[in-house]
N, C-alpha and C. Protein backbone atom coordinates (compact mmCIF):
# COMPACT_ATOMS: atom_id res chain seq x y z
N UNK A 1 0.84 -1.17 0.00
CA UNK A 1 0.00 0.00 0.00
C UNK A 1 0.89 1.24 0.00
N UNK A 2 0.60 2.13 -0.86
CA UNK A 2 1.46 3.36 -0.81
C UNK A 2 0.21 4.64 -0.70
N UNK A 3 0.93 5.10 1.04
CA UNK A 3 0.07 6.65 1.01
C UNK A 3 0.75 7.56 0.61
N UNK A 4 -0.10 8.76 0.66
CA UNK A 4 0.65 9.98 -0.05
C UNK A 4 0.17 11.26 0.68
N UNK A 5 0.95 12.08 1.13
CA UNK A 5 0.87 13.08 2.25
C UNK A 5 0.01 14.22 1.10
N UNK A 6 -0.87 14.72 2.01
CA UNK A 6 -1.91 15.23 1.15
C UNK A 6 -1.32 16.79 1.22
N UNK A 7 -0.42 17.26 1.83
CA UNK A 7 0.03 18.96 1.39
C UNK A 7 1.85 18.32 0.51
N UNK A 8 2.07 17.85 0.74
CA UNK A 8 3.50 17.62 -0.19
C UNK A 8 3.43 16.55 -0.91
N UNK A 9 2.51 15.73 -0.91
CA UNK A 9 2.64 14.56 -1.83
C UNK A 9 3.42 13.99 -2.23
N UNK A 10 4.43 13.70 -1.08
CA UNK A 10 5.18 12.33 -0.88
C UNK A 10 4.91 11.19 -0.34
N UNK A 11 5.31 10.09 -1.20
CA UNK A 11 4.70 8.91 -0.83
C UNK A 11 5.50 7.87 0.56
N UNK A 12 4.59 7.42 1.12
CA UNK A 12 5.55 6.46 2.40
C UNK A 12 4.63 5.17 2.01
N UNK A 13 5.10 3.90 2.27
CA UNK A 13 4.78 2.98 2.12
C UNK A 13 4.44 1.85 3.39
N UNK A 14 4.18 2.62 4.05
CA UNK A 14 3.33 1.94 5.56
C UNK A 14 3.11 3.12 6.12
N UNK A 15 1.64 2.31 7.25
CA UNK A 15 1.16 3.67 7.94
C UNK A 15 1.46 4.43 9.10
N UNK A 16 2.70 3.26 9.25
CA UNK A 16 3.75 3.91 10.80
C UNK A 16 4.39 5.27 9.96
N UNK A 17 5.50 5.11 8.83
CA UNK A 17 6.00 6.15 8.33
C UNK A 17 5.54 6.94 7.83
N UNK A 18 3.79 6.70 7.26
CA UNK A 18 2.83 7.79 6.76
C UNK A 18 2.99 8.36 7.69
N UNK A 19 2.60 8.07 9.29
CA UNK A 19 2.14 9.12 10.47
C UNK A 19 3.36 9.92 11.31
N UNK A 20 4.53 8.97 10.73
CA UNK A 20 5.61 9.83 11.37
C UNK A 20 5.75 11.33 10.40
N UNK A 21 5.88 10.95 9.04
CA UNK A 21 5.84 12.00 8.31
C UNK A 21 4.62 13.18 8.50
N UNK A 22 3.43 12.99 9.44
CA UNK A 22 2.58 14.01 8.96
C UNK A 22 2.76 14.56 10.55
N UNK A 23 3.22 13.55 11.50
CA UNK A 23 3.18 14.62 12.90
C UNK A 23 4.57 15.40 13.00
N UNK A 24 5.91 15.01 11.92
CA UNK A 24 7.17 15.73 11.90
C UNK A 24 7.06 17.06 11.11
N UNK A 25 6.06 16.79 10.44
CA UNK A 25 6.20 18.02 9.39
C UNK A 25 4.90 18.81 9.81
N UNK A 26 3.59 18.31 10.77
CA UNK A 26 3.14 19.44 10.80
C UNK A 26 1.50 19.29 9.49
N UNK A 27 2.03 18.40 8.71
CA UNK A 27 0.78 18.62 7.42
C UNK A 27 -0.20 18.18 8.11
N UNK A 28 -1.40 18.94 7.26
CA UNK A 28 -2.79 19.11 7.98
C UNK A 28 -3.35 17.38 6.95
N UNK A 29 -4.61 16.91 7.83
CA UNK A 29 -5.08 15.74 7.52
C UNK A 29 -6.45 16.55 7.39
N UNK A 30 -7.74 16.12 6.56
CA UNK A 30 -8.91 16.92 6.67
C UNK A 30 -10.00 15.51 7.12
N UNK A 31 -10.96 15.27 7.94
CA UNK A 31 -11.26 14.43 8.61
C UNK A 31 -12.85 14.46 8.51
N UNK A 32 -13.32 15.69 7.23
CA UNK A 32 -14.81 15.81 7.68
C UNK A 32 -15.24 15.23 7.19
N UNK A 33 -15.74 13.69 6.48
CA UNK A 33 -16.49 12.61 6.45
C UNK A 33 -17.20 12.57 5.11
N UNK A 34 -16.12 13.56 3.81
CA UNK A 34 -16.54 12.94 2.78
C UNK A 34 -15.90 11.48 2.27
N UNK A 35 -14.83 11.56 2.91
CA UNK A 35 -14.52 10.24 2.37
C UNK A 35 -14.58 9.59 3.89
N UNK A 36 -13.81 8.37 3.90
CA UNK A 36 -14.16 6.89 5.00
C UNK A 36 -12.74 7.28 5.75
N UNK A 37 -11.90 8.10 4.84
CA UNK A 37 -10.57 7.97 5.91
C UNK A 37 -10.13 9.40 5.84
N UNK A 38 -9.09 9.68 6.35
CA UNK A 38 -8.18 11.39 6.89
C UNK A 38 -7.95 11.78 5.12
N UNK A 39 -7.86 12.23 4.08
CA UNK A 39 -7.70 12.83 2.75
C UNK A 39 -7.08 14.36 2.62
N UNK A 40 -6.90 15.03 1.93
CA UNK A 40 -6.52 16.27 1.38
C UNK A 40 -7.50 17.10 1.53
N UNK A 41 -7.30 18.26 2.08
CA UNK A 41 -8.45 19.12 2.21
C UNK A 41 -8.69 19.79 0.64
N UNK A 42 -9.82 19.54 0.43
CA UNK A 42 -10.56 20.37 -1.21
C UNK A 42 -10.68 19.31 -1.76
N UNK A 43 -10.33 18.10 -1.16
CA UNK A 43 -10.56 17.02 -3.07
C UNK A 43 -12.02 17.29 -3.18
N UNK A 44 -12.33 16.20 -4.32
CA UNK A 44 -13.34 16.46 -4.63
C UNK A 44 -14.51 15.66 -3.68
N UNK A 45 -14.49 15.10 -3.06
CA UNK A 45 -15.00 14.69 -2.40
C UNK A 45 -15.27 15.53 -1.07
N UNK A 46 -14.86 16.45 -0.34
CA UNK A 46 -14.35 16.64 0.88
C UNK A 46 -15.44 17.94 1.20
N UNK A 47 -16.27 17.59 2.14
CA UNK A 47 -17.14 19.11 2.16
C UNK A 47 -16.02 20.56 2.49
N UNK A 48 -15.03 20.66 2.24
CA UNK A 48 -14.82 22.21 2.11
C UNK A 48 -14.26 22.43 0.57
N UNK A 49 -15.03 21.31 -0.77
CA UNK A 49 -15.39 21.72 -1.56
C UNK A 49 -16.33 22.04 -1.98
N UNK A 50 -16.34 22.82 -2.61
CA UNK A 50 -17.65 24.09 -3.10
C UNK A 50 -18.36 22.97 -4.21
N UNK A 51 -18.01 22.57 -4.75
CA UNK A 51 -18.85 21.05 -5.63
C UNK A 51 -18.68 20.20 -4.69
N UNK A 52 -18.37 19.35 -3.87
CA UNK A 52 -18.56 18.38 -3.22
C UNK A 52 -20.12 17.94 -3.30
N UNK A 53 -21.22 18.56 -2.94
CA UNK A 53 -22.12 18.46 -3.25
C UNK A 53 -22.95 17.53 -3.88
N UNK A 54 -22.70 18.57 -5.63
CA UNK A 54 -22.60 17.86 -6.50
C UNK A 54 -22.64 16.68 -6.89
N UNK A 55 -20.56 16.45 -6.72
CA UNK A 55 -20.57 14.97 -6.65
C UNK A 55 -20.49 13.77 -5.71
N UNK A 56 -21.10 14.47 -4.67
CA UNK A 56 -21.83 13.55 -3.92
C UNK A 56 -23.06 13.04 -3.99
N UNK A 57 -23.94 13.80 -4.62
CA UNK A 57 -24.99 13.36 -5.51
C UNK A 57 -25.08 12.61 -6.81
N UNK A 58 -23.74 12.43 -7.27
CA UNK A 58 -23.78 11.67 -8.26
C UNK A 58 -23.54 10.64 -7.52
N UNK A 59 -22.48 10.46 -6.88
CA UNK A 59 -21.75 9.05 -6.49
C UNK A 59 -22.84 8.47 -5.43
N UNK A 60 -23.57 8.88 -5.34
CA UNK A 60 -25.39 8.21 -4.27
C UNK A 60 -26.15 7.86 -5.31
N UNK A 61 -26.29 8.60 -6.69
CA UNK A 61 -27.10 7.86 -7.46
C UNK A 61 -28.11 8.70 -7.67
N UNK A 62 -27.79 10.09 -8.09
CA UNK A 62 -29.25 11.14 -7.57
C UNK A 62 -29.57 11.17 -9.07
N UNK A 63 -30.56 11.90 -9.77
CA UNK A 63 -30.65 11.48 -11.29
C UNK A 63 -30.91 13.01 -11.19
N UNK A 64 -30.90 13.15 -12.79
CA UNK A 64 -30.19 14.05 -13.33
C UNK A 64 -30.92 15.62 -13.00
N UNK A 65 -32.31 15.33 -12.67
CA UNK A 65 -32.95 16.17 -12.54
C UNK A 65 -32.80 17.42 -11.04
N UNK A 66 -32.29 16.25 -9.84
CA UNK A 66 -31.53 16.69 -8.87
C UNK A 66 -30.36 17.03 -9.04
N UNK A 67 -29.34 16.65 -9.86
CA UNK A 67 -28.10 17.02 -10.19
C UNK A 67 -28.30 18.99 -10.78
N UNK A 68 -28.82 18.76 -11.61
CA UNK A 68 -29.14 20.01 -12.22
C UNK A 68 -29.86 21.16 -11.51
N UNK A 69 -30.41 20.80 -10.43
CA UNK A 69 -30.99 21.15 -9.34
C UNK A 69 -29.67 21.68 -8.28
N UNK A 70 -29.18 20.80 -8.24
CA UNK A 70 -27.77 20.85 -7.42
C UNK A 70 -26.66 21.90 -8.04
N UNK A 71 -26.80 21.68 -9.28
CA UNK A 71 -25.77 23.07 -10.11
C UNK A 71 -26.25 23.76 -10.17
N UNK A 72 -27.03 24.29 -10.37
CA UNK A 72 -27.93 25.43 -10.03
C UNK A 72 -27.52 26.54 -8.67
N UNK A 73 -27.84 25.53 -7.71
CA UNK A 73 -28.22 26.16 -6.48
C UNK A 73 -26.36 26.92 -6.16
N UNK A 74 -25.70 25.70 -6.95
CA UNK A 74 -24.21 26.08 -6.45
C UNK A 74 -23.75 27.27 -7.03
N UNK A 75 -24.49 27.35 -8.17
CA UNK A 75 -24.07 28.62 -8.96
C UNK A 75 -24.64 29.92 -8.83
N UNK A 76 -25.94 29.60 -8.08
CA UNK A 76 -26.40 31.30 -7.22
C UNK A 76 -26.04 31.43 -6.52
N UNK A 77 -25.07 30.81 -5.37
CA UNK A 77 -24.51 30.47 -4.51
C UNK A 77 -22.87 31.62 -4.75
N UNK A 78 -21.71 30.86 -5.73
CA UNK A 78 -21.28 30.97 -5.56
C UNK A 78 -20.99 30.86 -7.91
N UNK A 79 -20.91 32.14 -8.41
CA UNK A 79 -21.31 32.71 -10.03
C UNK A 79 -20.27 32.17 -10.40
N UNK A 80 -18.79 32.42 -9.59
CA UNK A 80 -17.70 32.18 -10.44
C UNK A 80 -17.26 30.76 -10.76
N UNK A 81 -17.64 30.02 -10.06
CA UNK A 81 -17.62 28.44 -10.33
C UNK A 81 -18.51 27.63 -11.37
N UNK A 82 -20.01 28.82 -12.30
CA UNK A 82 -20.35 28.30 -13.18
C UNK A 82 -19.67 27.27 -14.40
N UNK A 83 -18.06 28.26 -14.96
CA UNK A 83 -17.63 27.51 -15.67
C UNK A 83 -17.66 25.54 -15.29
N UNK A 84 -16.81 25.52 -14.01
CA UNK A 84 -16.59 24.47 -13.10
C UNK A 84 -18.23 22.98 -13.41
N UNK A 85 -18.74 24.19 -12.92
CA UNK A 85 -20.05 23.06 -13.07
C UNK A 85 -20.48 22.80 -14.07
N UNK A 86 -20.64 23.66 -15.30
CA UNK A 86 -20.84 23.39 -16.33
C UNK A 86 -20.17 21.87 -17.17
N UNK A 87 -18.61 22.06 -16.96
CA UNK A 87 -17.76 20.99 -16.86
C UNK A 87 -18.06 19.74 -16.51
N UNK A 88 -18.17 19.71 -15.44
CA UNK A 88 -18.62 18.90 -14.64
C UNK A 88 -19.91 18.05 -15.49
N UNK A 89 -20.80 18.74 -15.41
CA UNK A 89 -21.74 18.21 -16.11
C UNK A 89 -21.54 17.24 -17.37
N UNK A 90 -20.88 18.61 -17.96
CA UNK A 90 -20.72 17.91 -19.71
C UNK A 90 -19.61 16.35 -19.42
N UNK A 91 -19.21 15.73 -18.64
CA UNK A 91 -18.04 15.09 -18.00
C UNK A 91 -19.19 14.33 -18.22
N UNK A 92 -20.19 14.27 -17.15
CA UNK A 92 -21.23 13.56 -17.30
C UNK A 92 -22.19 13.08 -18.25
N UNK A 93 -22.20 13.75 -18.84
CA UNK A 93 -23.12 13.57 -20.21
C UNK A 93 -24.95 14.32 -20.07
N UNK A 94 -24.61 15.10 -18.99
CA UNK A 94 -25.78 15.84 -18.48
C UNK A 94 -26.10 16.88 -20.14
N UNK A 95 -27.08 17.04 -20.62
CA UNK A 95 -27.08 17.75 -21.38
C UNK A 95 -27.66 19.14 -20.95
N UNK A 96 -27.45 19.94 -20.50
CA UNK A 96 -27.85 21.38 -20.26
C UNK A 96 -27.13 22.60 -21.74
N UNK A 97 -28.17 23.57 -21.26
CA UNK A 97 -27.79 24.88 -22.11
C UNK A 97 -26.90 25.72 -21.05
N UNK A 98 -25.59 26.23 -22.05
CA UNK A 98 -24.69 26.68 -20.99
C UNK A 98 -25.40 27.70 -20.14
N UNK A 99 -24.33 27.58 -18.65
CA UNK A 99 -25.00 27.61 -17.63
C UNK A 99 -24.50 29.50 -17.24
N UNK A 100 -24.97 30.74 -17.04
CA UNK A 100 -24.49 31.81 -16.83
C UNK A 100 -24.58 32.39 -15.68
């Protein structure tokens, strides 16, 4: 198994030397329960992303009509990330009219 330190992204290959490396150096672990274990703060998964949302609604199985519902809300929310979601979508095969 090879982890990988989520602010320098160096890899250690057990989880004794993963944890020595993250309490010597200080790197932050993010723990809020988008994923099952400690991850990188912002992936895509991780609620202190601004899509997390999103694709957390995909990866549950939400259909498309909630998805679009979901980009929406993110984009009155927060305008400059339209491009982002738009993306996102088309990734998906969501067919929408671009999103402004």
């Amino acid at each position: 198994m090879i982890l990988r330190c989520p602010e320098c992204r160096t890899r250690r290959t057990t989880r004794g030397l993963f944890t020595r490396h993250v309490q010597t150096t200080g790197h932050k672990l993010c723990r809020c329960g988008g994923y099952h274990y400690a991850h990188r703060p912002g992936s895509p998964l991780c609620a202190y992303n601004p899509l997390s949302a999103l694709r957390l609604g995909d990866r549950d199985g939400a259909d498309e009509d909630d998805l679009i519902r979901c980009a929406l809300y993110i984009i009155s929310e927060t305008p400059a990330l339209a491009p982002k979601v738009q993306a996102l979508l088309e990734d998906w095969k969501i067919d929408v009219q671009p999103i402004r």
